[in-house]
Protein backbone atom coordinates (compact mmCIF):
# COMPACT_ATOMS: atom_id res chain seq x y z
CA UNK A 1 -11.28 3.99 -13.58
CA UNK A 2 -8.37 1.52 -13.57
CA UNK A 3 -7.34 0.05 -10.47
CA UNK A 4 -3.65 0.90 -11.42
CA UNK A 5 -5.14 4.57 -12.15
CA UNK A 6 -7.12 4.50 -8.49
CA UNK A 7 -3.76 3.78 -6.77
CA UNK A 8 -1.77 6.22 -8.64
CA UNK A 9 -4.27 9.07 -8.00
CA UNK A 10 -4.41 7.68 -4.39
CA UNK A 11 -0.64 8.11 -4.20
CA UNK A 12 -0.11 11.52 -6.14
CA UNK A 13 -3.19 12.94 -3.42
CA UNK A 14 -0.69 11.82 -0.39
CA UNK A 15 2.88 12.27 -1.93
CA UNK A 16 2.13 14.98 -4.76
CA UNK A 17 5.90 15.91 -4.93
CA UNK A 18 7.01 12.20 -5.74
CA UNK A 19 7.58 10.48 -9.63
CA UNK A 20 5.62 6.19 -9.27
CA UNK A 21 5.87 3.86 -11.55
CA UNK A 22 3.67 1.02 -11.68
CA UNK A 23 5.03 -2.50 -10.46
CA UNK A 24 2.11 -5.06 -10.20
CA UNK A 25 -1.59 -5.84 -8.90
CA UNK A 26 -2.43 -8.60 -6.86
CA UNK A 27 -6.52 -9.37 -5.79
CA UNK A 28 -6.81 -6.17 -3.52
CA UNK A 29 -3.56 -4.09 -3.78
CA UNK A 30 -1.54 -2.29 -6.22
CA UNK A 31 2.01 -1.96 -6.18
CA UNK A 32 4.39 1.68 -6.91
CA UNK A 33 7.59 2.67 -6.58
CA UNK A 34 9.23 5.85 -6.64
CA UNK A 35 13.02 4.44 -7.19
CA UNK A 36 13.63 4.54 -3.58
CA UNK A 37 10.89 3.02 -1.61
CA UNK A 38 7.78 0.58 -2.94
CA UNK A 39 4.09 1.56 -1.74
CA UNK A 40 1.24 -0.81 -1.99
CA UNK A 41 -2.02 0.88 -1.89
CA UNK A 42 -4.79 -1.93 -1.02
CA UNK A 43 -8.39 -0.64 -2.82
CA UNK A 44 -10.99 -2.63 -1.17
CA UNK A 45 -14.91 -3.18 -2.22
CA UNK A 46 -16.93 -1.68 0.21
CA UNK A 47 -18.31 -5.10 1.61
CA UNK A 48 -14.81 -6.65 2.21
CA UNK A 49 -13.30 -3.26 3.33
CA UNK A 50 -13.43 -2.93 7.46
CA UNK A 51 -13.14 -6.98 8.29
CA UNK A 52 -9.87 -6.99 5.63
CA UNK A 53 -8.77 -3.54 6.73
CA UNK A 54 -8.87 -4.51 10.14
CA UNK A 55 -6.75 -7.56 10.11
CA UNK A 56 -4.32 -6.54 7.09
CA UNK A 57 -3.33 -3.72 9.39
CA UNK A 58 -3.11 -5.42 12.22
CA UNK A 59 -0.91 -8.09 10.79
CA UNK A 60 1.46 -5.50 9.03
CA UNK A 61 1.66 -3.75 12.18
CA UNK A 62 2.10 -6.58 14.52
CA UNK A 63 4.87 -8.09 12.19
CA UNK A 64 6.62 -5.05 11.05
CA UNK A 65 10.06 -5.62 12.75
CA UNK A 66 10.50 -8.72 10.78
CA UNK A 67 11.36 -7.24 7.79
CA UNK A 68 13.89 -4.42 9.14
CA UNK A 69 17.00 -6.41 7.75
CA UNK A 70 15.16 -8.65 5.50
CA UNK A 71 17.17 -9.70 2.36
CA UNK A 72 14.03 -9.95 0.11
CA UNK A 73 11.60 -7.70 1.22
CA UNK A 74 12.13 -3.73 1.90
CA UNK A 75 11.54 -2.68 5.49
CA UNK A 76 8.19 -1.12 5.96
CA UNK A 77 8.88 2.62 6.99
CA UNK A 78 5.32 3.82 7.46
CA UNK A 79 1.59 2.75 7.43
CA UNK A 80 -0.63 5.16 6.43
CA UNK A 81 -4.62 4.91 6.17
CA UNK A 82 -6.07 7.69 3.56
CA UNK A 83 -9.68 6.18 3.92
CA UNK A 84 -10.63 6.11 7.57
CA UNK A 85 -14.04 4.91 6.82
């Protein structure tokens, strides 16, 4: 499977009621948007996962404020982990 097609299915588990459409893919993410809001679902190989996990949410939490009235970026509304593993 796709990693565009492991997001999506990611997504449509979480948010079943909600339309994505595919933006981009960088080395461990993929990128959605529903028209309204943009979710990046980060798919991680099982040897990278809990040290990148770890610090990715850390650092998204710890800066989250910063992009409240941000210009360029959308304001992160919610973090959610699906795989707590």
């Amino acid at each position: 499977m796709s990693r565009e097609n492991n997001g999506i299915a990611i997504l449509n588990k979480n948010f079943p009621q909600i339309t994505f459409r595919f933006l981009g893919k960088g080395k461990s993410s993929v990128v959605f948007t529903d028209e309204t809001s943009v979710y990046k679902v980060f798919l991680l190989e099982k040897y990278e996962a809990l040290g990148y996990k770890r610090n990715i949410l850390y650092k998204i939490q710890a800066n989250k404020s910063k992009f409240e009235n941000s210009k360029f970026f959308y304001p992160i509304q919610q973090i959610i982990e699906v795989n707590k593993n």
